[in-house]
N, C-alpha and C. Protein backbone atom coordinates (compact mmCIF):
# COMPACT_ATOMS: atom_id res chain seq x y z
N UNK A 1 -55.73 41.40 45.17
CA UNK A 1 -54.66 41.88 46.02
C UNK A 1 -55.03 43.27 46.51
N UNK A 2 -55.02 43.55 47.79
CA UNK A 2 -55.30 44.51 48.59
C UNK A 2 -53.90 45.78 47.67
N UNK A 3 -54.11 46.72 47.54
CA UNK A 3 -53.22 47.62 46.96
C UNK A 3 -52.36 48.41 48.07
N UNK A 4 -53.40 48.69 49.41
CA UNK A 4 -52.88 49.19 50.70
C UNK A 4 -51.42 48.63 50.65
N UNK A 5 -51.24 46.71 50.93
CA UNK A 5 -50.41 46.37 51.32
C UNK A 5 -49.44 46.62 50.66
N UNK A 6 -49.24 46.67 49.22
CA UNK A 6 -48.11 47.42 47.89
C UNK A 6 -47.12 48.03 48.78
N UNK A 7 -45.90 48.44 49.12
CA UNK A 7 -44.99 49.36 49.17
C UNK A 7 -44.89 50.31 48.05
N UNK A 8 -44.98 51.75 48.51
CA UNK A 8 -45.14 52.72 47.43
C UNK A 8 -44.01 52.67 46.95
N UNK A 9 -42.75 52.36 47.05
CA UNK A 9 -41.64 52.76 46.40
C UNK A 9 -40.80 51.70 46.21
N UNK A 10 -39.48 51.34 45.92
CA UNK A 10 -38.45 50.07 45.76
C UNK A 10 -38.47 49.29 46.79
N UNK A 11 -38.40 48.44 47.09
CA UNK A 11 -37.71 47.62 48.11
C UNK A 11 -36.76 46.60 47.70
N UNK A 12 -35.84 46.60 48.39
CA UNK A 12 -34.32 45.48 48.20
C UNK A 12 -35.27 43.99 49.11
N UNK A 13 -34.68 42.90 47.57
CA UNK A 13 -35.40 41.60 47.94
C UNK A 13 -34.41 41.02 47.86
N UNK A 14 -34.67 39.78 48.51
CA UNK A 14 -33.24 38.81 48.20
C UNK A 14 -33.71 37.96 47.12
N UNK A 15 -32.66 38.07 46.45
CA UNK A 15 -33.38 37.20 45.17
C UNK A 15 -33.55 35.76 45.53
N UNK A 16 -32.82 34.99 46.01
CA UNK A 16 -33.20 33.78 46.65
C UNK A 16 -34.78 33.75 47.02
N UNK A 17 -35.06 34.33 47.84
CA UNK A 17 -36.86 34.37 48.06
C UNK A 17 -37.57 34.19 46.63
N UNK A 18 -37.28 35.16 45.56
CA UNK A 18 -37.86 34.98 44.39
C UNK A 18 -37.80 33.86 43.34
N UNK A 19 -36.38 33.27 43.58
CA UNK A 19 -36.47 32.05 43.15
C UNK A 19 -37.26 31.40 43.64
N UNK A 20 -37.20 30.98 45.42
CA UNK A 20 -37.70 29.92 46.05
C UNK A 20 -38.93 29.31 45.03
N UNK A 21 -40.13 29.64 44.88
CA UNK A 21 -41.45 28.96 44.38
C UNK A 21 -41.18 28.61 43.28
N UNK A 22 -40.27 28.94 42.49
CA UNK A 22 -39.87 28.56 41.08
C UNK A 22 -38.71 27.76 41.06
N UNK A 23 -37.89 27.67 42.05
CA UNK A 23 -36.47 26.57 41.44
C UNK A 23 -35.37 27.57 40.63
N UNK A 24 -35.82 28.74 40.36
CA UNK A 24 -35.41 29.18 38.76
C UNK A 24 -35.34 30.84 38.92
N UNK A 25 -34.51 31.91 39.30
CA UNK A 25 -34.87 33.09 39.46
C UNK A 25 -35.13 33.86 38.23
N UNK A 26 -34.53 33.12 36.96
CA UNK A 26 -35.28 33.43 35.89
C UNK A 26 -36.64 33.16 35.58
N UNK A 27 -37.03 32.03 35.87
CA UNK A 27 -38.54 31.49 35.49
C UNK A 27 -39.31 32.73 36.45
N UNK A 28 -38.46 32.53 37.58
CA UNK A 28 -39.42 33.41 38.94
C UNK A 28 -39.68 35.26 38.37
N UNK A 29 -38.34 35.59 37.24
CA UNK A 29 -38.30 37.16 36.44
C UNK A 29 -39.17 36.90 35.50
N UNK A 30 -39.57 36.29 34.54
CA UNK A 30 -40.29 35.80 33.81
C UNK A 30 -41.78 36.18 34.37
N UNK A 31 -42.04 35.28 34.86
CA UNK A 31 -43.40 35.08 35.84
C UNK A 31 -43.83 36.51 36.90
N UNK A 32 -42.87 37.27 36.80
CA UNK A 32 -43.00 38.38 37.36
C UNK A 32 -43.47 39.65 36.32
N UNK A 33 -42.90 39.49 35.20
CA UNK A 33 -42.90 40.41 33.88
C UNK A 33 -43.81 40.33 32.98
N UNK A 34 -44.44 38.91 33.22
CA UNK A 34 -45.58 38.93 32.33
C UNK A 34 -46.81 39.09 33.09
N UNK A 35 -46.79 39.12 34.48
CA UNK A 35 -47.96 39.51 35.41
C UNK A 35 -48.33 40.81 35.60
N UNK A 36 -46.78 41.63 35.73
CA UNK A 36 -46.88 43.27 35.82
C UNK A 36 -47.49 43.83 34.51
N UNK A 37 -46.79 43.57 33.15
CA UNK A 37 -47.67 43.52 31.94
C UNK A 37 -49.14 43.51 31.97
N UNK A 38 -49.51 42.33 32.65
CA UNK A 38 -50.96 41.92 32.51
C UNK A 38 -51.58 43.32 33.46
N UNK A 39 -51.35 43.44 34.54
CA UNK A 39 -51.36 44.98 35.54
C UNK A 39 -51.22 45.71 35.17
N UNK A 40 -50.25 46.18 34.17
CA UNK A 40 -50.04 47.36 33.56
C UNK A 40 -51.14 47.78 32.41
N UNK A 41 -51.55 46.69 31.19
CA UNK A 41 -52.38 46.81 30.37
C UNK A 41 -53.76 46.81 30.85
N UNK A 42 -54.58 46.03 32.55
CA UNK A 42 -55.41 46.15 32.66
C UNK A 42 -56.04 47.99 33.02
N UNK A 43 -55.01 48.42 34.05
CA UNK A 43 -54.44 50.00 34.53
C UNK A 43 -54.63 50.77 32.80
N UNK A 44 -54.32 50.53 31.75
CA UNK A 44 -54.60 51.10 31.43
C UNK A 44 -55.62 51.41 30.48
N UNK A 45 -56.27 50.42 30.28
CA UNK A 45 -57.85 49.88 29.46
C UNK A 45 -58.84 50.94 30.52
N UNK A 46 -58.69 50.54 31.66
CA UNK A 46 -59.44 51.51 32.92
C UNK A 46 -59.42 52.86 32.64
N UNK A 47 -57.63 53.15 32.36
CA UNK A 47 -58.16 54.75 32.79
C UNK A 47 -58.77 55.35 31.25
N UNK A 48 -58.22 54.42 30.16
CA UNK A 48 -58.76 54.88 28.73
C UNK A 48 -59.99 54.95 28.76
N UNK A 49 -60.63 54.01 29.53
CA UNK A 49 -62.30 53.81 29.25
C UNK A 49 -63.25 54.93 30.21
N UNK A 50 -62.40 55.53 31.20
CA UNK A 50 -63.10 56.72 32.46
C UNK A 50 -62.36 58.33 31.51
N UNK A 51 -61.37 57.81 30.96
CA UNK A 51 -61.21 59.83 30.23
C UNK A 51 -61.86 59.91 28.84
N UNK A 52 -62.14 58.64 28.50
CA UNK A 52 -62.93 58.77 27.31
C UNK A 52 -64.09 59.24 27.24
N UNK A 53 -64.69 59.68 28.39
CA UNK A 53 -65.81 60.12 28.74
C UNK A 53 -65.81 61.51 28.73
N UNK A 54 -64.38 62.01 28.55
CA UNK A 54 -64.05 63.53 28.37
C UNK A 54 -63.64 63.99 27.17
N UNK A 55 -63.89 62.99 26.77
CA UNK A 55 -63.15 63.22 24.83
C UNK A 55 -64.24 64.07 24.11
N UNK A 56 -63.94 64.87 23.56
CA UNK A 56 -64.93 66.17 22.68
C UNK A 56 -63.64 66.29 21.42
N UNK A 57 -64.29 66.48 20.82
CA UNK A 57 -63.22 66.61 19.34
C UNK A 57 -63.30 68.04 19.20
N UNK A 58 -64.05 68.60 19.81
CA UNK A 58 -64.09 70.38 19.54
C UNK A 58 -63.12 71.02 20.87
N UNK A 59 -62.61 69.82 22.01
CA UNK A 59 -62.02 70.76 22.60
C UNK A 59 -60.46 71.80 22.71
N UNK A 60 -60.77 73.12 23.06
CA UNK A 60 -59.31 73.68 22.92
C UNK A 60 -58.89 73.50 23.97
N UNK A 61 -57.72 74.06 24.08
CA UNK A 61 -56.88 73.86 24.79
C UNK A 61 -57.06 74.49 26.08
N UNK A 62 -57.89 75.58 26.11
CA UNK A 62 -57.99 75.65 27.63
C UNK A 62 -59.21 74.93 28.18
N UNK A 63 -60.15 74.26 27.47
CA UNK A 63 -60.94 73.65 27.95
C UNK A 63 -60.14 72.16 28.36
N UNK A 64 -58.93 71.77 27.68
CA UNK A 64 -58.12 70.58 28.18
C UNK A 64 -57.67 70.69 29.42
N UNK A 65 -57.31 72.06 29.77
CA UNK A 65 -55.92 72.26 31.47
C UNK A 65 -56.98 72.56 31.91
N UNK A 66 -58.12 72.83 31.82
CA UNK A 66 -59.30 73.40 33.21
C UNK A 66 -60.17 72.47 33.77
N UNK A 67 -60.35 70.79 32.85
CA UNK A 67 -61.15 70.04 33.14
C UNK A 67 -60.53 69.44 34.52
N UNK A 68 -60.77 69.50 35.75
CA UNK A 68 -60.39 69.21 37.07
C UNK A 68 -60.34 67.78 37.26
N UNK A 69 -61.79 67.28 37.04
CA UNK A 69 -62.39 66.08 37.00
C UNK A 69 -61.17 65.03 36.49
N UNK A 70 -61.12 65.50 34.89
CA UNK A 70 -59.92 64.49 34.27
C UNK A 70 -58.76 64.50 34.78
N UNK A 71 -58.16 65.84 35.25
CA UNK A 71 -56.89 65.79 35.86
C UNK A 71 -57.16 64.91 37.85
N UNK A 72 -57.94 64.31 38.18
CA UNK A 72 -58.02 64.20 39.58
C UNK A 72 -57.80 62.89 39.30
N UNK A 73 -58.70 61.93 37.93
CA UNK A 73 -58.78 60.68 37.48
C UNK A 73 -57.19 60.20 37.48
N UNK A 74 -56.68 61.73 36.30
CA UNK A 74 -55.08 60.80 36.25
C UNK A 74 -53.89 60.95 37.01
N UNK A 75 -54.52 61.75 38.13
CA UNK A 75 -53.58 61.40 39.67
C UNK A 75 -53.83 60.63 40.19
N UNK A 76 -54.73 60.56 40.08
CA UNK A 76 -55.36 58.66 40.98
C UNK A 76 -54.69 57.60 40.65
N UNK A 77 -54.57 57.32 39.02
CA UNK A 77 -53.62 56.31 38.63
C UNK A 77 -52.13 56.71 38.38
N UNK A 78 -51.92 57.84 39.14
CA UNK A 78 -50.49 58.26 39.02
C UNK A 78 -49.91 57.52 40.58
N UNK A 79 -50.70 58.09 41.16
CA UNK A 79 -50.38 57.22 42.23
C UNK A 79 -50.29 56.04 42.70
N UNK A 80 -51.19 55.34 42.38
CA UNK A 80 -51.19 53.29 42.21
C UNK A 80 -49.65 53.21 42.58
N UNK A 81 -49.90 51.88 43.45
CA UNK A 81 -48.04 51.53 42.97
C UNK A 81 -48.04 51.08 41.71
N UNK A 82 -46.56 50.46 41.18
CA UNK A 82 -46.28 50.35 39.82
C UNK A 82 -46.93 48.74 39.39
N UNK A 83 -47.08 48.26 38.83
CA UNK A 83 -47.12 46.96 38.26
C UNK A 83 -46.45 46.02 38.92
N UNK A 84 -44.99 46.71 38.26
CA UNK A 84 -44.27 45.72 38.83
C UNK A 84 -44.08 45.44 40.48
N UNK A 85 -44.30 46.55 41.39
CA UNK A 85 -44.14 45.53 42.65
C UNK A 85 -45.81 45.21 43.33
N UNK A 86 -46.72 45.36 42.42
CA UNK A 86 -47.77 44.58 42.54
C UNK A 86 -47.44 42.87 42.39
N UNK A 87 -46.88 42.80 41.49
CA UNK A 87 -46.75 41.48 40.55
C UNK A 87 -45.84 40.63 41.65
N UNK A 88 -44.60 41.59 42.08
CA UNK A 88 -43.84 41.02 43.34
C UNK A 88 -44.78 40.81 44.75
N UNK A 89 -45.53 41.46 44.88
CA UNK A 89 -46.33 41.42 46.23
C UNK A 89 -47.29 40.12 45.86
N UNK A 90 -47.92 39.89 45.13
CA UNK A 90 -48.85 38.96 44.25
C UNK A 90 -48.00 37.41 44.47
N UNK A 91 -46.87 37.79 43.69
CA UNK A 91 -45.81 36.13 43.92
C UNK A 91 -45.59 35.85 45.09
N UNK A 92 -45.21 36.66 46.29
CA UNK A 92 -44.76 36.66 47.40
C UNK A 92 -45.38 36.20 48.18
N UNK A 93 -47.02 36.28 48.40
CA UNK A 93 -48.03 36.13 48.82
C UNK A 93 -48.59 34.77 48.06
N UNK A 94 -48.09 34.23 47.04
CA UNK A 94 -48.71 32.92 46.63
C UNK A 94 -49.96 33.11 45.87
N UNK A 95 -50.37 34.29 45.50
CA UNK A 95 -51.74 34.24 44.35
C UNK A 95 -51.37 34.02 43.32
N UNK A 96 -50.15 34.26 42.88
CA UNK A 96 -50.11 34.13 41.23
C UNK A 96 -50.42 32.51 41.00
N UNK A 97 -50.95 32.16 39.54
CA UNK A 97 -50.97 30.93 38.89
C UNK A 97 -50.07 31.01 37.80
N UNK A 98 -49.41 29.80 37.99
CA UNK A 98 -47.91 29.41 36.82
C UNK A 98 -48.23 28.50 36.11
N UNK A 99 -47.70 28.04 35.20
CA UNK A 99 -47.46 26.68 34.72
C UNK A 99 -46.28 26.63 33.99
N UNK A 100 -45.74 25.56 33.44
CA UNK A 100 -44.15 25.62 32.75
C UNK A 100 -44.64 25.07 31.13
N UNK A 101 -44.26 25.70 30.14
CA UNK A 101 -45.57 25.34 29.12
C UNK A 101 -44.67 23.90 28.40
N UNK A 102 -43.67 23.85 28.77
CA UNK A 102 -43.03 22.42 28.25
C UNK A 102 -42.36 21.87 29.34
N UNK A 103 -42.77 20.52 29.86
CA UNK A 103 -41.91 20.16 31.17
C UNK A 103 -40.82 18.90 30.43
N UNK A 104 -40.65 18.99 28.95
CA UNK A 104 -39.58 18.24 28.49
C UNK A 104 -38.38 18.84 29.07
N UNK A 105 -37.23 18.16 29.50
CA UNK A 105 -35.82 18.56 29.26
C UNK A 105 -35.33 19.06 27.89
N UNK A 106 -34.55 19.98 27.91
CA UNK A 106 -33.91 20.64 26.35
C UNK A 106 -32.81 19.56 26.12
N UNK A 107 -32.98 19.18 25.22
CA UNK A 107 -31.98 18.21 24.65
C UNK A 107 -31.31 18.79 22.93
N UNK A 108 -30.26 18.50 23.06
CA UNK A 108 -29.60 18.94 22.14
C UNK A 108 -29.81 18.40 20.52
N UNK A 109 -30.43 17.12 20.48
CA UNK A 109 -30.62 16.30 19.84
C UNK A 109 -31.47 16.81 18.58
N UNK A 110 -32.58 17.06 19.52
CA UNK A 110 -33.68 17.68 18.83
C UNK A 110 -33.78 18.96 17.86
């Protein structure tokens, strides 16, 4: 997913749209929450693995606020849009992959 296309900030959706591909605007919140998750944890494996490269166990504290480099890294991912309306732009657009992990009916029986 192109990140350009992201809206940097909220946008008002009709929730109907979000149901549509799912039947289900829960299944469709669901499927939204565990994708932003997946976005959110990849975002941050990334930036752990690029400042780790600045990690010194001897450093003080003004060698922490002066390193430029590290502070430019974590404006970069300050800026990203959020997860979550990645995950909405992602559904909206039809890339995500779903599945329903039980297509039994809930029966009371059982």
């Amino acid at each position: 997913m192109d990140r350009k296309k992201v809206p940097g900030n909220t946008v008002t959706r009709d929730v109907k749209d979000l149901a549509a591909p799912t039947g289900n605007l829960y299944e469709s919140v669901v499927i939204l929450y565990k994708r932003a998750n997946q976005i959110a944890a990849a975002e941050k494996k990334e930036l752990n693995k690029k400042l780790e490269d600045f990690k010194n166990d001897r450093d003080s504290m003004e060698e922490v606020f002066e390193n430029r480099e590290q502070i430019e890294i974590s404006k970069y991912y300050e800026k990203l849009p959020k997860p979550a309306l990645v995950a909405v732009e992602e559904f909206k657009e039809g890339e995500l992959e779903y599945r329903v992990a039980n297509d039994k009916p809930y029966s009371e029986e059982a």
